[in-house]
Protein backbone atom coordinates (compact mmCIF):
# COMPACT_ATOMS: atom_id res chain seq x y z
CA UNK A 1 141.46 91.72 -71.48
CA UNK A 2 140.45 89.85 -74.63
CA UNK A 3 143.30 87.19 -75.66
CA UNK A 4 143.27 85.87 -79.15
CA UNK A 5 144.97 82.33 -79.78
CA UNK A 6 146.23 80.51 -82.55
CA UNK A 7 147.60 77.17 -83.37
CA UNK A 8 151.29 78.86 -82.34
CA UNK A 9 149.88 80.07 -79.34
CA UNK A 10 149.25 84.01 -78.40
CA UNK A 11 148.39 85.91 -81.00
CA UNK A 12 147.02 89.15 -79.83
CA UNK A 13 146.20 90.52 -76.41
CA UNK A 14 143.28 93.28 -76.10
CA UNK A 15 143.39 95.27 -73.32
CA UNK A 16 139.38 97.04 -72.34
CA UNK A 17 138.03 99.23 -69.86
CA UNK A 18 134.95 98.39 -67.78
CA UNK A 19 132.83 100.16 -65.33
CA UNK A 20 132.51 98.76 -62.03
CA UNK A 21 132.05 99.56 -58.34
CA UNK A 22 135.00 100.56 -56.96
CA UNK A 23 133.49 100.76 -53.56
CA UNK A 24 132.42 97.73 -53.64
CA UNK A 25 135.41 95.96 -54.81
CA UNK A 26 137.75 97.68 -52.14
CA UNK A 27 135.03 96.91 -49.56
CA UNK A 28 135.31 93.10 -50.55
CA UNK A 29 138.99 93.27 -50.29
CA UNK A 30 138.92 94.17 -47.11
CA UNK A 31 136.31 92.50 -45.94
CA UNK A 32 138.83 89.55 -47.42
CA UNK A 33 141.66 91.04 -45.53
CA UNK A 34 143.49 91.00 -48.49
CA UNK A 35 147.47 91.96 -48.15
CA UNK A 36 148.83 95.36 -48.99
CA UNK A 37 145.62 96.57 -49.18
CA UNK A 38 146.46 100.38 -48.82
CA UNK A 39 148.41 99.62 -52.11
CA UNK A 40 145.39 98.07 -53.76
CA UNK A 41 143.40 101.29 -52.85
CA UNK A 42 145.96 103.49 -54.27
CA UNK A 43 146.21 101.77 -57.55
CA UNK A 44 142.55 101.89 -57.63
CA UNK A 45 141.60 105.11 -56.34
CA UNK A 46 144.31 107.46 -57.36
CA UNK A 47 145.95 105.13 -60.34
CA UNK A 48 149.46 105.16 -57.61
CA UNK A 49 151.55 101.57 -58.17
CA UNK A 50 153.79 101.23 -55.83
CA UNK A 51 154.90 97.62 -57.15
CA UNK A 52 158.11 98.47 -57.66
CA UNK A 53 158.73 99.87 -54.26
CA UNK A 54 160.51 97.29 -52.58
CA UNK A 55 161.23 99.48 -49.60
CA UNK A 56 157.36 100.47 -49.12
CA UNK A 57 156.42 96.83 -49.90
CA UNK A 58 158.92 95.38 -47.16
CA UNK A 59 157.67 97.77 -44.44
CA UNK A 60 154.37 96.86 -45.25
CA UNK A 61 155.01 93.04 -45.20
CA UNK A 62 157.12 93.50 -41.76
CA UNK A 63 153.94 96.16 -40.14
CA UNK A 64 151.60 93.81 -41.06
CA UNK A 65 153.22 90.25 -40.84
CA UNK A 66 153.06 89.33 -44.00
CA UNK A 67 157.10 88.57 -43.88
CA UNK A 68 156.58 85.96 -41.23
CA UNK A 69 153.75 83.96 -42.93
CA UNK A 70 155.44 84.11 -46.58
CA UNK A 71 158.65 82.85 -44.10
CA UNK A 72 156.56 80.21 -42.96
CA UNK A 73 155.24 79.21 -45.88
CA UNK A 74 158.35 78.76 -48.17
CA UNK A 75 159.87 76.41 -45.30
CA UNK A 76 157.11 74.82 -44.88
CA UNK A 77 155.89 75.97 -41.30
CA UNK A 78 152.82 76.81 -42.27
């Protein structure tokens, strides 16, 4: 994405398509362990986004844990 400012702030947004390694990218982010990764593949993979699907998204959080640390965090357990 190219953003264009001015004295007033945004002025124009340009969104562009790259190339890159998918492979590689879905490799890192799992080497990363990052969260909700099976939704991260589909978006990539099949162009699925599932981030409006709160009830996917909570069974997720609540398989993986990822209800108890945001828990923890936001009172400050963590």
């Amino acid at each position: 994405m190219i953003l264009e400012f001015d004295e007033k702030g945004l002025k124009d947004a340009d969104f562009r398509r790259v190339d890159y390694d998918i492979e590689a990218e879905l490799q890192l982010a799992k080497d990363l362990q990052l969260p909700y990764y099976q939704v991260y593949y589909e978006s990539l993979v099949n162009g699925i986004h599932h981030t409006h699907n709160q009830d996917l998204l909570h069974e997720i959080a609540q398989s993986q844990g990822h209800d108890v640390e945001l828990n923890d965090w936001l009172s400050g357990n963590s």
